[in-house]
PDB file of N, CA and C in Angstrom:
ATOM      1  N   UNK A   1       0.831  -1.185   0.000  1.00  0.00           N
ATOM      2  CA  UNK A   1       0.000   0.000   0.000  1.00  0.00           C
ATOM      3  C   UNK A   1       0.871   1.243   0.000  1.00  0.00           C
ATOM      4  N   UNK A   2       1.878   1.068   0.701  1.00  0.00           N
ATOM      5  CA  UNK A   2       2.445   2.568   0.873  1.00  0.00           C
ATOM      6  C   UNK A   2       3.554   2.802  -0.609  1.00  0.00           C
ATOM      7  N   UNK A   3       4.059   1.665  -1.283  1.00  0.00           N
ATOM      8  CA  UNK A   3       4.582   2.078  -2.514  1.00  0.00           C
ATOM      9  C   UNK A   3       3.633   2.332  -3.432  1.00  0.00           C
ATOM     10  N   UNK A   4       2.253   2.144  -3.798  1.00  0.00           N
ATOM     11  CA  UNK A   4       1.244   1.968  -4.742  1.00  0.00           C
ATOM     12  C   UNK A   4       1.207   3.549  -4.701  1.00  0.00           C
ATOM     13  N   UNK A   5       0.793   3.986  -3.076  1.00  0.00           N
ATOM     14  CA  UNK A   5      -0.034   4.885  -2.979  1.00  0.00           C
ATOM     15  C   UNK A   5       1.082   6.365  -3.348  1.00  0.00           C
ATOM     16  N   UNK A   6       2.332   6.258  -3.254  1.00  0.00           N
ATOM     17  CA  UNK A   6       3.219   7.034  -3.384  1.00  0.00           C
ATOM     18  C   UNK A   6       3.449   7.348  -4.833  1.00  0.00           C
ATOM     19  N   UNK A   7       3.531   6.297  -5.374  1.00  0.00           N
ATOM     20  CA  UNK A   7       3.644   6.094  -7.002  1.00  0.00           C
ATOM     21  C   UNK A   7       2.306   7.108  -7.434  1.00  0.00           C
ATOM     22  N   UNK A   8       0.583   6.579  -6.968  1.00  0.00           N
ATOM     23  CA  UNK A   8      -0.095   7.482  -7.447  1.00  0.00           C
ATOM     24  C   UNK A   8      -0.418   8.764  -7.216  1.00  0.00           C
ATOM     25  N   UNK A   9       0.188   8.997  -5.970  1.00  0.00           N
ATOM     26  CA  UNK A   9       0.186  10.521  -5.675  1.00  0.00           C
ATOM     27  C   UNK A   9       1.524  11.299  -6.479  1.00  0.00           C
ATOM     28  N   UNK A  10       2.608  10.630  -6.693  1.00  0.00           N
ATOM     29  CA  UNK A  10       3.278  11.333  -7.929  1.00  0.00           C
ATOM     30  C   UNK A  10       2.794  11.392  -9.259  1.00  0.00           C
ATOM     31  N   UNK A  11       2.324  10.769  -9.475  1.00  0.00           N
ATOM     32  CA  UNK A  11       1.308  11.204 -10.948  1.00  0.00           C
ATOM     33  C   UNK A  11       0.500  11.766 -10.267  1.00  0.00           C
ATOM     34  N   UNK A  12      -0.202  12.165  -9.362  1.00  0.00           N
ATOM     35  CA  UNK A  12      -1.288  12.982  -9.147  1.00  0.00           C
ATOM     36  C   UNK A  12      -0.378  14.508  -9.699  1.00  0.00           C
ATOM     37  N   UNK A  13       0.442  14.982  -9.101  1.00  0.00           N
ATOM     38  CA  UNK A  13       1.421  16.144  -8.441  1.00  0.00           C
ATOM     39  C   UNK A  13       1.730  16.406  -9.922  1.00  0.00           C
ATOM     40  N   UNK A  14       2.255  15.323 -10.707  1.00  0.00           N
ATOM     41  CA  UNK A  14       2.461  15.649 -12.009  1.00  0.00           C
ATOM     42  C   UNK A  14       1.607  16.307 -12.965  1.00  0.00           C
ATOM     43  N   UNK A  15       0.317  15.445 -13.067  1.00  0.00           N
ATOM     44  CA  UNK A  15      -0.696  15.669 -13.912  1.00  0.00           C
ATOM     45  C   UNK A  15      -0.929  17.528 -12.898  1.00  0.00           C
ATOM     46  N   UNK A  16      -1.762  17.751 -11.437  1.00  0.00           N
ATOM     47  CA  UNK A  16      -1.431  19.205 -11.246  1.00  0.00           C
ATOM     48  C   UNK A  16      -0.627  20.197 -11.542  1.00  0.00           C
ATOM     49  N   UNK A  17       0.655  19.716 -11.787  1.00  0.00           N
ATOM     50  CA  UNK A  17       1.618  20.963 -11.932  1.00  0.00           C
ATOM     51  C   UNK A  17       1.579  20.957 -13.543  1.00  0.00           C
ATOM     52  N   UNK A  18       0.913  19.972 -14.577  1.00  0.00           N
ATOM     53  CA  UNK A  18       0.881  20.198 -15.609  1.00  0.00           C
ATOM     54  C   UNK A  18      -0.470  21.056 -15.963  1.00  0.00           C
ATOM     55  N   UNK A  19      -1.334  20.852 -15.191  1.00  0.00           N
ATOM     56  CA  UNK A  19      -2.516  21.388 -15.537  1.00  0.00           C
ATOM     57  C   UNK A  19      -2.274  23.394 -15.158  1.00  0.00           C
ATOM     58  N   UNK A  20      -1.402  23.300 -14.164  1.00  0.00           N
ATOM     59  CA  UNK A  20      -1.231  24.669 -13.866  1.00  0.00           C
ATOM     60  C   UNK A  20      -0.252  25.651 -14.520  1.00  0.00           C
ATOM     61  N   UNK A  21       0.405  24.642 -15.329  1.00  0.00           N
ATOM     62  CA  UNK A  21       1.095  25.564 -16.330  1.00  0.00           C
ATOM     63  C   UNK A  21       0.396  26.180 -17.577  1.00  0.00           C
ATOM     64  N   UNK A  22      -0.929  25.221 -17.663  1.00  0.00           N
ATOM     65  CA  UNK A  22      -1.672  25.672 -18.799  1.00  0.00           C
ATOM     66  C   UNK A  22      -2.566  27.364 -18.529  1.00  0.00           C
ATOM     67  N   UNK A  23      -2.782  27.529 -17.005  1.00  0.00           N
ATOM     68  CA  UNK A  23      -3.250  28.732 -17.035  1.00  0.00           C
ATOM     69  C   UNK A  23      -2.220  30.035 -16.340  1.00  0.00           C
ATOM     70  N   UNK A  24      -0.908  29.599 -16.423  1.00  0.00           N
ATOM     71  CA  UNK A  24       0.563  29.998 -15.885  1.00  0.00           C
ATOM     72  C   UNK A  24      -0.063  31.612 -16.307  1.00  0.00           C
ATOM     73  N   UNK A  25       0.042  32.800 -16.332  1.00  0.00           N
ATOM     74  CA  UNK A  25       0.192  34.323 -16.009  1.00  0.00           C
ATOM     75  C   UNK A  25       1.476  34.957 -16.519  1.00  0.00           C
ATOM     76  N   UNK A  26       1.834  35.249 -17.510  1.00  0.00           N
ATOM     77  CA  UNK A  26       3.411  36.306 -17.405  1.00  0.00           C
ATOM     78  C   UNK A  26       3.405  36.607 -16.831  1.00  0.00           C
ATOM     79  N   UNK A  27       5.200  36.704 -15.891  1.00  0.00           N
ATOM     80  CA  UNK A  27       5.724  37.494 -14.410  1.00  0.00           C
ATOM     81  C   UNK A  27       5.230  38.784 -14.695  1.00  0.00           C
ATOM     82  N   UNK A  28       5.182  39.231 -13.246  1.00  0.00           N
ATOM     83  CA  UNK A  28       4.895  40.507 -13.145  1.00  0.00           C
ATOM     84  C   UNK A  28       3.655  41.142 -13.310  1.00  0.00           C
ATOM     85  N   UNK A  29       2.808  40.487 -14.498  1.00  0.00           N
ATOM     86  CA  UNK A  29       1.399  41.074 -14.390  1.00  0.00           C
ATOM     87  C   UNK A  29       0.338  40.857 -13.718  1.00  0.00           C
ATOM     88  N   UNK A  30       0.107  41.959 -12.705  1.00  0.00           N
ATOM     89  CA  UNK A  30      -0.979  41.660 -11.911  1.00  0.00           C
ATOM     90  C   UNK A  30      -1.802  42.699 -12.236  1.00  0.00           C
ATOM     91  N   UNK A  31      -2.773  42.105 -12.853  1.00  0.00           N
ATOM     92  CA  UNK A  31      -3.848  42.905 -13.659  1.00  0.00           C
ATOM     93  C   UNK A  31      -4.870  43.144 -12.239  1.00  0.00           C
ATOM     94  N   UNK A  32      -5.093  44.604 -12.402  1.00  0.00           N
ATOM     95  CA  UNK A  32      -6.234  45.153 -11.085  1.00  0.00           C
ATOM     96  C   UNK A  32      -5.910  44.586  -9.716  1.00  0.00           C
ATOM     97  N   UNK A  33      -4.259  45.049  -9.266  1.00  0.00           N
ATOM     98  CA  UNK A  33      -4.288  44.411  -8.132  1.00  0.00           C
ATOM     99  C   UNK A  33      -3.262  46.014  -7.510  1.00  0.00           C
ATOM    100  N   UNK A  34      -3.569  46.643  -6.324  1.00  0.00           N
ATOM    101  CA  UNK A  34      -3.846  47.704  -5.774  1.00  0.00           C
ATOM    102  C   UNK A  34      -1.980  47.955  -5.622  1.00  0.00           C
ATOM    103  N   UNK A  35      -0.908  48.921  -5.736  1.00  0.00           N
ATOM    104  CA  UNK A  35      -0.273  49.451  -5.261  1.00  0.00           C
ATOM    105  C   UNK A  35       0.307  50.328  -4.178  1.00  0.00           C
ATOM    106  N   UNK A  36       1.359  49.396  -3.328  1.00  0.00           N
ATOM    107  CA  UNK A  36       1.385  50.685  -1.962  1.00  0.00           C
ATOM    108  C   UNK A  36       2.561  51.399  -2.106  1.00  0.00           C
ATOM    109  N   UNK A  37       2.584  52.495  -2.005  1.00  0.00           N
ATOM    110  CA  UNK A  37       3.422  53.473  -2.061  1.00  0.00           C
ATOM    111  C   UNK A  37       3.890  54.731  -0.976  1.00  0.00           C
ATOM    112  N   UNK A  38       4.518  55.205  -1.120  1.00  0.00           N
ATOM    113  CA  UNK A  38       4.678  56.394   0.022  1.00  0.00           C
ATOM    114  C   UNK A  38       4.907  58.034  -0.546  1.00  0.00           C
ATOM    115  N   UNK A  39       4.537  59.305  -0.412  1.00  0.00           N
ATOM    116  CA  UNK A  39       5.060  60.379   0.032  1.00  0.00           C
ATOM    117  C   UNK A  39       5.583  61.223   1.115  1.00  0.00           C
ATOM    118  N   UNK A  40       6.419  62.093   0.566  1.00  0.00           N
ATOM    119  CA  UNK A  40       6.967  62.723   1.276  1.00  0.00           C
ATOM    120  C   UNK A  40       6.877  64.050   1.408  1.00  0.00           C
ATOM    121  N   UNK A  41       6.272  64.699   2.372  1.00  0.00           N
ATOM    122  CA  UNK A  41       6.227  66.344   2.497  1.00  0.00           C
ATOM    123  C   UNK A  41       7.119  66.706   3.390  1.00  0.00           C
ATOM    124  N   UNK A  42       8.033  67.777   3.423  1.00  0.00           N
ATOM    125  CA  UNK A  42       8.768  68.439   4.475  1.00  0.00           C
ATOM    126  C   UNK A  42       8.060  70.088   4.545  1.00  0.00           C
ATOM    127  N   UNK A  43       8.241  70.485   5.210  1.00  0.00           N
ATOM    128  CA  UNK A  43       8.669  71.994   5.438  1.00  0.00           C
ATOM    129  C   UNK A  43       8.500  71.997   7.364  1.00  0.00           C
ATOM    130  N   UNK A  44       8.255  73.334   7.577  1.00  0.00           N
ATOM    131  CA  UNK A  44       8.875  73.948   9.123  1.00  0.00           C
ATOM    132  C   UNK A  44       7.215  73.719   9.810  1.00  0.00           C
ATOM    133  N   UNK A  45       8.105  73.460  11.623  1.00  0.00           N
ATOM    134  CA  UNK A  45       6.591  73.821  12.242  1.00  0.00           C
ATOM    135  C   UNK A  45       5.782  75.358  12.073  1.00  0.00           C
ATOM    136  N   UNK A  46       6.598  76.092  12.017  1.00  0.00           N
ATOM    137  CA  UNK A  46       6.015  77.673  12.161  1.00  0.00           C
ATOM    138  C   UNK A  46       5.065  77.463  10.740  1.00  0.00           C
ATOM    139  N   UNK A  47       4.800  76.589  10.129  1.00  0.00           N
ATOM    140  CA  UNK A  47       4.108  76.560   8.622  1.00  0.00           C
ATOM    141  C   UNK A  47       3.218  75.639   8.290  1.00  0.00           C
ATOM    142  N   UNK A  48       2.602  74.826   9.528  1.00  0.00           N
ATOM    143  CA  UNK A  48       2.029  73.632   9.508  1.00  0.00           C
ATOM    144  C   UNK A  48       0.328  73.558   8.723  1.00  0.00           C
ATOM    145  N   UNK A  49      -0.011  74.941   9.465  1.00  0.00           N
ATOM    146  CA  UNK A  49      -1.062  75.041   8.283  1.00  0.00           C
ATOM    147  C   UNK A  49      -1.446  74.673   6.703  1.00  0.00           C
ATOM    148  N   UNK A  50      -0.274  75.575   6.316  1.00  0.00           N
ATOM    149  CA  UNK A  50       0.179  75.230   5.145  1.00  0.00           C
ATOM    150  C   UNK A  50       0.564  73.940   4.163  1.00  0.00           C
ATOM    151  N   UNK A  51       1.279  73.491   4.859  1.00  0.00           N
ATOM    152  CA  UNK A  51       1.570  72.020   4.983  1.00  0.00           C
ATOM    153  C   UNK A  51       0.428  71.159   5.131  1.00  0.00           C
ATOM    154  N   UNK A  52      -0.517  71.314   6.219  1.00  0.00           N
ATOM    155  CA  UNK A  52      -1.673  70.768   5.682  1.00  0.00           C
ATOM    156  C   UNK A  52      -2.778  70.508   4.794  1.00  0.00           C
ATOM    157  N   UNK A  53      -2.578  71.919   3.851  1.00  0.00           N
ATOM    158  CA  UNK A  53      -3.303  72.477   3.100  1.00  0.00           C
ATOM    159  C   UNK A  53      -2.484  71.539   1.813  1.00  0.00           C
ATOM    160  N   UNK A  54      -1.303  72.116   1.383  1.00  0.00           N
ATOM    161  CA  UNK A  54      -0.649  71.125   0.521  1.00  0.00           C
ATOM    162  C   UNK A  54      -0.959  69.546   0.447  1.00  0.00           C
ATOM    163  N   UNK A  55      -0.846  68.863   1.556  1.00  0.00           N
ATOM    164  CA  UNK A  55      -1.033  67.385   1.828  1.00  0.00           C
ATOM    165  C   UNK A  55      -2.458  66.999   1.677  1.00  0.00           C
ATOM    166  N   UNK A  56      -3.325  67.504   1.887  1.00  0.00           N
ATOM    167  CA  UNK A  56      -4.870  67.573   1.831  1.00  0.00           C
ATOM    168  C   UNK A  56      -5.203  67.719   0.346  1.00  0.00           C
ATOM    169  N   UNK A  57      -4.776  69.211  -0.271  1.00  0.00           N
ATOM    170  CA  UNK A  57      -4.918  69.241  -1.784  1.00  0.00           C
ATOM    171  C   UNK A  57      -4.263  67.962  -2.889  1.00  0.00           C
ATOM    172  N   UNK A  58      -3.179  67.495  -1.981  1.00  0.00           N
ATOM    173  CA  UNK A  58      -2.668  66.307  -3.058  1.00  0.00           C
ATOM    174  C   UNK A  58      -3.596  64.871  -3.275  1.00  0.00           C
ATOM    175  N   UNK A  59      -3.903  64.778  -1.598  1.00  0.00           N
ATOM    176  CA  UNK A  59      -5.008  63.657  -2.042  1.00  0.00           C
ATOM    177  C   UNK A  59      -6.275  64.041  -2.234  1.00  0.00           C
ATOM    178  N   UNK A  60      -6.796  65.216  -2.334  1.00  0.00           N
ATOM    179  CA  UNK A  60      -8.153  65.205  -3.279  1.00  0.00           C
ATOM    180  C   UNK A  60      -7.675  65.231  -4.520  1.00  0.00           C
ATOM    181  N   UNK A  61      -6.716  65.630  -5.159  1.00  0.00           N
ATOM    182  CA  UNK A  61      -6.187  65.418  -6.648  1.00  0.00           C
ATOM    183  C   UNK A  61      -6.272  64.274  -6.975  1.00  0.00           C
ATOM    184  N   UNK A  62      -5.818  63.602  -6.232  1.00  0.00           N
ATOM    185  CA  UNK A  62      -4.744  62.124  -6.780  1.00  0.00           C
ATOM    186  C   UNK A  62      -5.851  61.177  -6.876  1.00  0.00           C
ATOM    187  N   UNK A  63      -6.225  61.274  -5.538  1.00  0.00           N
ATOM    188  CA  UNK A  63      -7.648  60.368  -5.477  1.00  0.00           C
ATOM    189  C   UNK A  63      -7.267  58.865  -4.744  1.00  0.00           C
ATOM    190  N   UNK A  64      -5.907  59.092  -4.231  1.00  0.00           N
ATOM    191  CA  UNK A  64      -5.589  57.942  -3.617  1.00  0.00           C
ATOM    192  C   UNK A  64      -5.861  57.144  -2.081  1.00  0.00           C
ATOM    193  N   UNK A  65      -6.116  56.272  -2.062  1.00  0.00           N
ATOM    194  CA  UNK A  65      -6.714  55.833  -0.693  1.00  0.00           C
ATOM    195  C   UNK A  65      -5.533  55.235   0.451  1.00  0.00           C
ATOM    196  N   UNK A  66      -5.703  56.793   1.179  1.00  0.00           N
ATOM    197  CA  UNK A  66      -4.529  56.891   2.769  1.00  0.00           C
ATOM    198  C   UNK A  66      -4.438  55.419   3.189  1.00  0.00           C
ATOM    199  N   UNK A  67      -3.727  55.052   3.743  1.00  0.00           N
ATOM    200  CA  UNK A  67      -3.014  53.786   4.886  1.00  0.00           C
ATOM    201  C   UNK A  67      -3.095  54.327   6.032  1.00  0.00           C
ATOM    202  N   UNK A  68      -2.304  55.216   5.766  1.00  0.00           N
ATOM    203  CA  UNK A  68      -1.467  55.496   7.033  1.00  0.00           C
ATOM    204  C   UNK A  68      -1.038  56.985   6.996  1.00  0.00           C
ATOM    205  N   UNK A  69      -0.283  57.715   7.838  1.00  0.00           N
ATOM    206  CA  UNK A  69      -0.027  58.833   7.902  1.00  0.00           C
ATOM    207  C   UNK A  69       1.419  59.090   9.098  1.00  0.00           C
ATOM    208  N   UNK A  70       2.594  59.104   9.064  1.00  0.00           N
ATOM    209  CA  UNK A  70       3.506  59.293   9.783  1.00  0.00           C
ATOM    210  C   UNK A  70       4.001  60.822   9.821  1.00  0.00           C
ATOM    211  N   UNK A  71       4.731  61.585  11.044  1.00  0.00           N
ATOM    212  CA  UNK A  71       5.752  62.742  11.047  1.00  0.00           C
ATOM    213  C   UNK A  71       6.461  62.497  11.634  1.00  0.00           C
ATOM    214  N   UNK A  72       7.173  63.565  11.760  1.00  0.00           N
ATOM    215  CA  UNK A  72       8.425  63.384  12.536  1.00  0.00           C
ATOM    216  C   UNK A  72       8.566  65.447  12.709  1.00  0.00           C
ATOM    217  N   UNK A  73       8.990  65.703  14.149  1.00  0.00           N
ATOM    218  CA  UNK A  73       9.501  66.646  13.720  1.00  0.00           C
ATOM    219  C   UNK A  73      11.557  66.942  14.247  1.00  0.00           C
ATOM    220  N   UNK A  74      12.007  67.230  13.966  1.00  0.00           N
ATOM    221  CA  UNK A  74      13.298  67.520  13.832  1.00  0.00           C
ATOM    222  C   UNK A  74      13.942  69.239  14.523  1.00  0.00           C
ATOM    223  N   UNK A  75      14.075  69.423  15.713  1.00  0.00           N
ATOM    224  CA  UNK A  75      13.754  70.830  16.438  1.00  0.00           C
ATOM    225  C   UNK A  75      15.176  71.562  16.040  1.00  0.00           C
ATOM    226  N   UNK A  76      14.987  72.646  15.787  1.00  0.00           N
ATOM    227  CA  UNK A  76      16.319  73.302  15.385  1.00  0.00           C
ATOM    228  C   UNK A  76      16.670  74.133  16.564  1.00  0.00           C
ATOM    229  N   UNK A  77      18.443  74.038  16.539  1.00  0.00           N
ATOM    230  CA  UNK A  77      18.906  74.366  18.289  1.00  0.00           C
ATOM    231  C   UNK A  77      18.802  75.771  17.842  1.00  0.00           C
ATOM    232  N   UNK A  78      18.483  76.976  19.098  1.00  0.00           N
ATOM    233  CA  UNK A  78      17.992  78.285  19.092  1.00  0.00           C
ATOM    234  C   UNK A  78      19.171  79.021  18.828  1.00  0.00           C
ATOM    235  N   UNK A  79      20.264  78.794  18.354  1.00  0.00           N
ATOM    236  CA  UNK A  79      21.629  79.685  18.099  1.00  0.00           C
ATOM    237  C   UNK A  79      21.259  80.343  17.120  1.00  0.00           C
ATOM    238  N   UNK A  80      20.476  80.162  16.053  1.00  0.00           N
ATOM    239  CA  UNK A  80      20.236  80.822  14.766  1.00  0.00           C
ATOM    240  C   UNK A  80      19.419  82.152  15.563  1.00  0.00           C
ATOM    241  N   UNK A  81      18.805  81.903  15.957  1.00  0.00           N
ATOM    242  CA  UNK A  81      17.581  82.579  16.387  1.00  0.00           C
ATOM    243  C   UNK A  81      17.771  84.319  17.454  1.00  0.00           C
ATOM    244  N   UNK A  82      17.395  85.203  17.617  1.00  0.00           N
ATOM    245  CA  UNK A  82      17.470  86.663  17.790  1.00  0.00           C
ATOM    246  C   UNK A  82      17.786  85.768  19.427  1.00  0.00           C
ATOM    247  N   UNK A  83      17.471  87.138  19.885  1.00  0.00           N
ATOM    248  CA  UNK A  83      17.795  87.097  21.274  1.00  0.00           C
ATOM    249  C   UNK A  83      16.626  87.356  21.848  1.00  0.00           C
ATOM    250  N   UNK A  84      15.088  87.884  21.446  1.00  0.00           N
ATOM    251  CA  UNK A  84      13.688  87.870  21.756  1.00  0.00           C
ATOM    252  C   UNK A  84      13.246  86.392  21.972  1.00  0.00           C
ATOM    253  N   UNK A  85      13.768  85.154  20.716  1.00  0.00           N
ATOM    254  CA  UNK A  85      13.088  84.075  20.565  1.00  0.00           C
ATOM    255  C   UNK A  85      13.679  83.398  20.895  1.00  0.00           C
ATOM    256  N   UNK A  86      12.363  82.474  22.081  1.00  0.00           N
ATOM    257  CA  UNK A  86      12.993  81.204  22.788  1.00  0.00           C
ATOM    258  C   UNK A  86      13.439  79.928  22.032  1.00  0.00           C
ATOM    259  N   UNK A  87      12.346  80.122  20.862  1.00  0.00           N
ATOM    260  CA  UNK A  87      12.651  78.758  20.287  1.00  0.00           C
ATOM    261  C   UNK A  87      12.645  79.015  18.608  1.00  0.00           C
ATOM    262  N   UNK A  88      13.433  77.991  17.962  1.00  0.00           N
ATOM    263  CA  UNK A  88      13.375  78.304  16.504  1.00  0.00           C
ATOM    264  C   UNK A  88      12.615  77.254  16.168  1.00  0.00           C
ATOM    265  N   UNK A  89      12.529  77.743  14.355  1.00  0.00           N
ATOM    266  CA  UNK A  89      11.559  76.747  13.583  1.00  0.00           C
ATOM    267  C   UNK A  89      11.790  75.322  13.573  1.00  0.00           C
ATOM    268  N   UNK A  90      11.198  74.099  13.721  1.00  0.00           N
ATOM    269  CA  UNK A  90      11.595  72.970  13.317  1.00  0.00           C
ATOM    270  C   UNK A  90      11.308  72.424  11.671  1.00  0.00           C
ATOM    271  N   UNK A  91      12.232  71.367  11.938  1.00  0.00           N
ATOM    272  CA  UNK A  91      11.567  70.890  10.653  1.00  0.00           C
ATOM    273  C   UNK A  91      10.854  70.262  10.245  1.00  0.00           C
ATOM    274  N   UNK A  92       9.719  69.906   9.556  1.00  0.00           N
ATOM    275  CA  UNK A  92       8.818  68.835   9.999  1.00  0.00           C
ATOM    276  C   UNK A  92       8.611  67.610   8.374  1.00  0.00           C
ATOM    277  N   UNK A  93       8.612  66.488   8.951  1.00  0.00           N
ATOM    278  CA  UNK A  93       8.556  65.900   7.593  1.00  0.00           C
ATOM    279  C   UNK A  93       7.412  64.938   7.517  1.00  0.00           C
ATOM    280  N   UNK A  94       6.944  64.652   7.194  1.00  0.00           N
ATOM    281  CA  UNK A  94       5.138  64.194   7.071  1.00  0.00           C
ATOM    282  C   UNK A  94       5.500  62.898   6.046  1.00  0.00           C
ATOM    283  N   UNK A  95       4.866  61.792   6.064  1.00  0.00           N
ATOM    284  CA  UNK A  95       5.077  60.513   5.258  1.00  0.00           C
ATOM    285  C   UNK A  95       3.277  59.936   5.149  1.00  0.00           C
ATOM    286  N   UNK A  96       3.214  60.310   3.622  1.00  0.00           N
ATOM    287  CA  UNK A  96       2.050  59.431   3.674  1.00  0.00           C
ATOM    288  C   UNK A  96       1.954  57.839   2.737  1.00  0.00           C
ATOM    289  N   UNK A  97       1.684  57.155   3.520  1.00  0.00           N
ATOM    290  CA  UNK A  97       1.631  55.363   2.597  1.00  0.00           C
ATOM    291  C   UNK A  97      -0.169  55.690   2.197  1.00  0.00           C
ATOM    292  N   UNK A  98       0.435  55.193   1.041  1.00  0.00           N
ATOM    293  CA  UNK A  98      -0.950  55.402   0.405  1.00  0.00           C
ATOM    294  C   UNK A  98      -1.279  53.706  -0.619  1.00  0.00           C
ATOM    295  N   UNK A  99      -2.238  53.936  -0.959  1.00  0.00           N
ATOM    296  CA  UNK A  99      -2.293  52.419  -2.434  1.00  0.00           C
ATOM    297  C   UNK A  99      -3.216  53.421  -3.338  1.00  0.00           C
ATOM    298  N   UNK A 100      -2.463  53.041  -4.689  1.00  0.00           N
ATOM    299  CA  UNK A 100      -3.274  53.422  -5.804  1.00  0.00           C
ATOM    300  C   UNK A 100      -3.310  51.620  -6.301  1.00  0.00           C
ATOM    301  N   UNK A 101      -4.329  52.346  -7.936  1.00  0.00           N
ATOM    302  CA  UNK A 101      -4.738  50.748  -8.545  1.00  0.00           C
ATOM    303  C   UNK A 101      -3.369  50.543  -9.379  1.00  0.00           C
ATOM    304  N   UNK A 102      -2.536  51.827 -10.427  1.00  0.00           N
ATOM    305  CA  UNK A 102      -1.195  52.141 -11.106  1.00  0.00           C
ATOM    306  C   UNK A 102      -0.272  52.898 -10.597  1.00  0.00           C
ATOM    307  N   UNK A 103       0.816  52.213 -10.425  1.00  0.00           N
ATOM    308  CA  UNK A 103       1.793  53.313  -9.530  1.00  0.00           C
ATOM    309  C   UNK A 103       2.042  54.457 -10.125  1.00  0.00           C
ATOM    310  N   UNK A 104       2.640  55.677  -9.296  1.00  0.00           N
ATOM    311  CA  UNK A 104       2.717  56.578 -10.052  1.00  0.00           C
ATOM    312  C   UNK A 104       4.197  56.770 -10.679  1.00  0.00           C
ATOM    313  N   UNK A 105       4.264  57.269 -11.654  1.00  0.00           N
ATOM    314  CA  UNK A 105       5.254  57.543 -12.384  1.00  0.00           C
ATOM    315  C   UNK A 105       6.542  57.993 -11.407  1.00  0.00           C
ATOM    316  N   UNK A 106       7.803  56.967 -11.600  1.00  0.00           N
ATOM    317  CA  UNK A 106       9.221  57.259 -11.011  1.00  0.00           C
ATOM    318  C   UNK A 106       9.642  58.558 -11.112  1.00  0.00           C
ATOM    319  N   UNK A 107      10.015  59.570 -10.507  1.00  0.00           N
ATOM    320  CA  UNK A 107      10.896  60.717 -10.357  1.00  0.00           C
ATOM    321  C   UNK A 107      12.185  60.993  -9.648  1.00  0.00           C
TER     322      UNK A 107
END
């Protein structure tokens, strides 16, 4: 029993992996299957408004559907800064992961 049954489960495996080459796919094409991607916004805290306004206007453009949303901010030491101001601008850098259905074009 156990050589019979080995023998016909290798022709089973055979005849499957032959049958699955018949509906095999060219690499790489995944027709209607969603892309994840990331941007990147920087500018300063003293400007965050702004920055929001930018990041907001890109995805009503784009039309792409958010993941996720990361920052970071990066504080700049006050040496630049007058002698009135306690603190200077930081820098702030904003990361959004997004998925479209076509990636967008490399830059």
């Amino acid at each position: 029993m156990g050589t019979g049954s080995a023998g016909s489960q290798s022709g089973w495996l055979q005849s499957a992996v032959t049958d699955t080459r018949l509906v095999r796919l060219p690499p790489f094409q995944l027709v209607g299957m969603p892309v994840q991607q990331i941007k990147m916004f920087k500018g300063v805290d003293s400007e965050l408004p702004e920055l929001e306004r930018q990041i907001n206007r890109w995805i009503r453009k784009t039309g792409v559907r958010v993941l996720a949303v990361h920052g970071n901010l990066a504080n700049q030491d006050g040496s630049g800064a007058g002698p009135m101001s306690s603190f200077a601008a930081g820098h702030v850098l904003v990361i959004v992961h997004f998925e479209v259905d076509k990636p967008e074009a490399e830059s």
